[in-house]
Protein backbone atom coordinates (compact mmCIF):
# COMPACT_ATOMS: atom_id res chain seq x y z
CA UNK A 1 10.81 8.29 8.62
CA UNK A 2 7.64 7.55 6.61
CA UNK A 3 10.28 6.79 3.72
CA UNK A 4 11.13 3.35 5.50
CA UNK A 5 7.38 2.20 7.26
CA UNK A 6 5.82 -0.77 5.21
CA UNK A 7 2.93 1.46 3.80
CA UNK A 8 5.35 4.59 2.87
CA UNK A 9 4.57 7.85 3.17
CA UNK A 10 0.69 7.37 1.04
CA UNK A 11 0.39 5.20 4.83
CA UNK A 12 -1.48 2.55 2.56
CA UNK A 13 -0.68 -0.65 0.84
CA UNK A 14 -2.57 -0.40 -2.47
CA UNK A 15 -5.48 -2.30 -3.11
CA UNK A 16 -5.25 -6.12 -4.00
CA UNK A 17 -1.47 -6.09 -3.24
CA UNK A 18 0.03 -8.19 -0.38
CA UNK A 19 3.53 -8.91 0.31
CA UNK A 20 5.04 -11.25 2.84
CA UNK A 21 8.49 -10.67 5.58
CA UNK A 22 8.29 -14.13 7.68
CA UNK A 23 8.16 -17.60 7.46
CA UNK A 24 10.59 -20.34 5.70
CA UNK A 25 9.14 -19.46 2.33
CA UNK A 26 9.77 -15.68 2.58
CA UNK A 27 13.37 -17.05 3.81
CA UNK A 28 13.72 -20.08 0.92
CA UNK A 29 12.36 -17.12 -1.85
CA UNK A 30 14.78 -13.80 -0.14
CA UNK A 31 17.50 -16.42 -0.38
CA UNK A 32 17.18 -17.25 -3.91
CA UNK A 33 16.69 -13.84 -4.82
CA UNK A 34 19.61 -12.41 -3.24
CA UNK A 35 22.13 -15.10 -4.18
CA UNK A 36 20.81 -14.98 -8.11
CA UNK A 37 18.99 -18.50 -7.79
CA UNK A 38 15.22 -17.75 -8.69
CA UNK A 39 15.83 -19.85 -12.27
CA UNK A 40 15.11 -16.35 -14.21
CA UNK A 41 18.33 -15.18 -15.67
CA UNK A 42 17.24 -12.21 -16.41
CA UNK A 43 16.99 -11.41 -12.66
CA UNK A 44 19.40 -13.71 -11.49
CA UNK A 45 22.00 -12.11 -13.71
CA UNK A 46 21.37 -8.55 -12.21
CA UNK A 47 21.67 -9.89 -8.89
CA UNK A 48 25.06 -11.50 -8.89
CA UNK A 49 26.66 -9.20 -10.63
CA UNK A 50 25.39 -6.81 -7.58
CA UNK A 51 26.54 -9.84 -5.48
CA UNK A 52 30.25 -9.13 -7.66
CA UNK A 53 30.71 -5.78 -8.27
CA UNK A 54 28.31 -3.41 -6.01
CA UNK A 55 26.42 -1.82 -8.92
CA UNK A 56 23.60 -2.33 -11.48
CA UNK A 57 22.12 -0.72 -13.74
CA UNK A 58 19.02 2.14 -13.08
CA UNK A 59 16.73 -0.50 -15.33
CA UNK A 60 18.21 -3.41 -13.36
CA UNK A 61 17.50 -2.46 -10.14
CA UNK A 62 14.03 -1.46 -11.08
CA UNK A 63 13.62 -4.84 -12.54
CA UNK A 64 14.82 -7.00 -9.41
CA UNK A 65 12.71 -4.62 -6.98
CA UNK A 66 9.64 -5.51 -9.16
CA UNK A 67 10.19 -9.26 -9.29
CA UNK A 68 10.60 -9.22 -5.57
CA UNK A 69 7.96 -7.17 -4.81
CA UNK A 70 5.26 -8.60 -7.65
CA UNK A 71 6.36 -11.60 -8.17
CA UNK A 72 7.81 -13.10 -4.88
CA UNK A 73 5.51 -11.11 -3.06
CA UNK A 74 8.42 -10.58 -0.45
CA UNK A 75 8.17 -7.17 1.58
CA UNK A 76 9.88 -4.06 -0.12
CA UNK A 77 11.88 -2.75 2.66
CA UNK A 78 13.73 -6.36 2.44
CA UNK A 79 14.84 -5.50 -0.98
CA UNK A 80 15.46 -2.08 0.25
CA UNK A 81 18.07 -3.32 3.02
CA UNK A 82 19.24 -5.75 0.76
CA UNK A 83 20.67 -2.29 -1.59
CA UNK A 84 21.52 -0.64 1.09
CA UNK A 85 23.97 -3.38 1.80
CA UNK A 86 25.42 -4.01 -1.55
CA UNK A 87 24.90 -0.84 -3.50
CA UNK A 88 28.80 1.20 -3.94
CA UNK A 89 26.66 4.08 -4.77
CA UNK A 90 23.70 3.66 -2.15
CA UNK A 91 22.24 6.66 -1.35
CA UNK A 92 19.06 6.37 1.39
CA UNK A 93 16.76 8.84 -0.39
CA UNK A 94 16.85 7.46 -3.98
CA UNK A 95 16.80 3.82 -2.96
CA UNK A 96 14.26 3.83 -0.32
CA UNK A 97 11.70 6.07 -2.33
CA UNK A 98 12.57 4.24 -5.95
CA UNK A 99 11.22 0.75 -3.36
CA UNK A 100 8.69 3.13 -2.57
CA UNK A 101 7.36 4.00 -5.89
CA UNK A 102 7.83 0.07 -7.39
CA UNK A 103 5.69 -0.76 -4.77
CA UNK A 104 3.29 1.75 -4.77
CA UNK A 105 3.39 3.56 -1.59
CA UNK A 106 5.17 6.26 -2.27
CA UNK A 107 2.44 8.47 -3.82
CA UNK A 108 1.85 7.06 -6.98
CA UNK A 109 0.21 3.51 -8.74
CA UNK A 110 2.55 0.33 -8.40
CA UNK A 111 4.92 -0.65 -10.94
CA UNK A 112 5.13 -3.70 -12.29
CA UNK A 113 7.43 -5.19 -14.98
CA UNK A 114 6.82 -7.73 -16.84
CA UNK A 115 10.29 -10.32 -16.61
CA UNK A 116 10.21 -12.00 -20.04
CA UNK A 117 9.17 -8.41 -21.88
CA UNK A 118 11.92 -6.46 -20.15
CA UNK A 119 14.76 -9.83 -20.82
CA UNK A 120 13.77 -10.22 -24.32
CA UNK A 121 13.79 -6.79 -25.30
CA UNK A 122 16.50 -5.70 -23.52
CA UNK A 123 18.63 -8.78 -23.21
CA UNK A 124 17.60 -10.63 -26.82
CA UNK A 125 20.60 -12.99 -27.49
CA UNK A 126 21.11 -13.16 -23.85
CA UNK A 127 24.92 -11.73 -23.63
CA UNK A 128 24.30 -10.30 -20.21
CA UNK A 129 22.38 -12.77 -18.42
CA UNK A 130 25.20 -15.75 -19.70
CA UNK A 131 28.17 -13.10 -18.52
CA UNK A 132 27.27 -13.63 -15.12
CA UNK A 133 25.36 -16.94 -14.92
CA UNK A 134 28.35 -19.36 -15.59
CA UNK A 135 25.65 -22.43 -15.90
CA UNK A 136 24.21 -21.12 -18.62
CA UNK A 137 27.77 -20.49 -21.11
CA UNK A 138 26.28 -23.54 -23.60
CA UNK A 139 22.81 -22.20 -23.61
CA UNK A 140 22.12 -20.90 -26.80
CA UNK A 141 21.97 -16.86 -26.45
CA UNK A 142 17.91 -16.96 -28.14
CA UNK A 143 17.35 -19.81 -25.91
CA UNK A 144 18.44 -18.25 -22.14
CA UNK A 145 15.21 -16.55 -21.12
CA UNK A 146 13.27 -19.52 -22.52
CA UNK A 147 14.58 -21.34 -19.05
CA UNK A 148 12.61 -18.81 -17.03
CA UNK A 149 9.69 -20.07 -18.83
CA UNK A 150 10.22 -23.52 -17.56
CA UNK A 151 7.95 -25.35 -15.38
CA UNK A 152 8.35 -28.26 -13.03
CA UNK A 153 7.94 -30.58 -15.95
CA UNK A 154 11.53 -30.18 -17.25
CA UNK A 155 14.15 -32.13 -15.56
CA UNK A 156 17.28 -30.54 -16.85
CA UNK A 157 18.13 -27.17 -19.14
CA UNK A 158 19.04 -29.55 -22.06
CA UNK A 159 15.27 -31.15 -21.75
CA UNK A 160 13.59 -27.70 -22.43
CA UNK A 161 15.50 -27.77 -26.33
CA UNK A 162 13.75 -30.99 -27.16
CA UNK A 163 10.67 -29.30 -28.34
CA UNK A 164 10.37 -26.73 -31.18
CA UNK A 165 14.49 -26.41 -31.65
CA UNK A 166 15.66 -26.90 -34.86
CA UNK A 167 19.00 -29.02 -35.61
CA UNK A 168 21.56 -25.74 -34.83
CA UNK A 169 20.04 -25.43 -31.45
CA UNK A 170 20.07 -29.12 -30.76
CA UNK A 171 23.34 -29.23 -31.60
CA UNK A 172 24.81 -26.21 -29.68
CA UNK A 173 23.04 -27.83 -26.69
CA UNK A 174 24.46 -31.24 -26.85
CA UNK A 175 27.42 -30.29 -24.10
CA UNK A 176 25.11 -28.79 -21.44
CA UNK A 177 25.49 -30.56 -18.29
CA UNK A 178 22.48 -32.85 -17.92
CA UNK A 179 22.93 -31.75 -13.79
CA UNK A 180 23.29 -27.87 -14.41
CA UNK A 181 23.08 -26.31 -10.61
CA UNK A 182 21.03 -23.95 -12.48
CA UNK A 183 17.64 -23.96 -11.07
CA UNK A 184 14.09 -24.20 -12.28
CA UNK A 185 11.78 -20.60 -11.79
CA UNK A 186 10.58 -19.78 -7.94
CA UNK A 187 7.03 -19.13 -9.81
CA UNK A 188 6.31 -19.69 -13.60
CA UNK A 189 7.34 -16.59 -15.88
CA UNK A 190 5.10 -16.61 -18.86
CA UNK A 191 5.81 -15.65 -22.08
CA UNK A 192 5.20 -11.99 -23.45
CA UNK A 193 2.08 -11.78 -25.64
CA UNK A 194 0.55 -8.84 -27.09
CA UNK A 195 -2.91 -7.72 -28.87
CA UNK A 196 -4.21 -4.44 -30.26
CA UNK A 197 -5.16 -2.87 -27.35
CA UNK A 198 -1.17 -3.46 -25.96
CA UNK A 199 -0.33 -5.48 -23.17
CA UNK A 200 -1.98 -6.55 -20.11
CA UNK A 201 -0.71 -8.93 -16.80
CA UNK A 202 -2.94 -11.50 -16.25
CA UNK A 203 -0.84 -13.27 -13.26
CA UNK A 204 -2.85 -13.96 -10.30
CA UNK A 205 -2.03 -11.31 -8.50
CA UNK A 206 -4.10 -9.10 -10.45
CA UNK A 207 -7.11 -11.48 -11.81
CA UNK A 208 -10.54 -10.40 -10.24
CA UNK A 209 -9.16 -6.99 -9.21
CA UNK A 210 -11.00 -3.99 -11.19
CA UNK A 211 -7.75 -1.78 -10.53
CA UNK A 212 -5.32 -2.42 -12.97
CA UNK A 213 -2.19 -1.46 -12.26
CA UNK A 214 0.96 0.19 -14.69
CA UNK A 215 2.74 -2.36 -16.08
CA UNK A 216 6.21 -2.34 -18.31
């Protein structure tokens, strides 16, 4: 039963971590996420077409669970249920303790992946994240995980190729609806950098904290 309790069989929420099941911004964020609607196609693409067909892929899932749990900062065992309810190959043991693991209760350090990493090198011209996001079929493929970079600055998709396009991308983008239902990010998805010494986070959620946790 430990398998499905909030701090998982370790019985401990890791240090510095914090995750939220109430109130309407849990509710506004779950909703997004479940529906496909968090503006990051690269996560809103996985989820519809789990919404569509019952099934993802193992990198998917893993993907989605850390955006909830990381990013959103939404309660695991939400994302859990959520699988439970839409998975055609759900089994209890490997979903709950895969939540378990992402979120770090489950016996070992949390995992956290990093969105535009993960899109860019295993989405790069964006053909799954534009099969199943129907708003984005005018977005330039190179251009599709630039909109998860987006902040509240940009008023429409077509405003984010005004700056540092060149004349091909301006022109594929002249027919994109200057309305798209597409939506701007829940939270601000920076772009991948990288130094010698490899990768780090540096999102809130870890800045001050001594511990730092595995990233991908």
């Amino acid at each position: 039963d430990n398998i499905f309790r909030e701090s998982g069989p370790e019985g401990k929420i890791p240090n510095g971590l914090k995750w939220f099941s109430k109130g309407k911004e849990t509710e506004r964020r779950l909703s997004a996420w479940k529906r496909g609607q968090t503006g990051v196609p690269w996560v809103d693409a996985h989820m519809r077409e789990l919404l569509h067909t019952g099934f993802i892929s193992n990198r998917g899932r893993q993907n989605v669970a850390s955006f909830l749990i990381h990013n959103l900062q939404i309660d695991w065992r939400l994302g859990a249920k959520h699988f439970e309810d839409y998975l055609i190959d759900h089994d209890v043991s490997a979903n709950w303790c895969n939540w378990n693991t992402l979120a770090g209760v489950g016996g070992s350090r949390p995992s956290r992946f990093n969105m535009d990493k993960q899109a860019r090198q295993h989405d790069p011209k964006g053909v799954h994240s534009k099969l199943w996001l129907v708003e984005l079929a005018n977005v330039p493929g190179s251009k599709v995980h630039d909109l998860a970079n987006r902040v509240s600055g940009y008023k429409s998709i077509s405003q984010m190729f005004m700056q540092n396009s060149t004349d091909k991308d301006m022109e594929e983008s002249k027919s994109l609806n200057e309305n798209s239902a597409y939506p701007l990010p829940l939270i601000h998805i920076p772009r991948f950098t990288q130094n010698e010494k490899g990768w780090r986070n540096k999102s809130r959620v870890h800045r001050g904290r001594k511990k730092v946790f595995h990233t991908t």
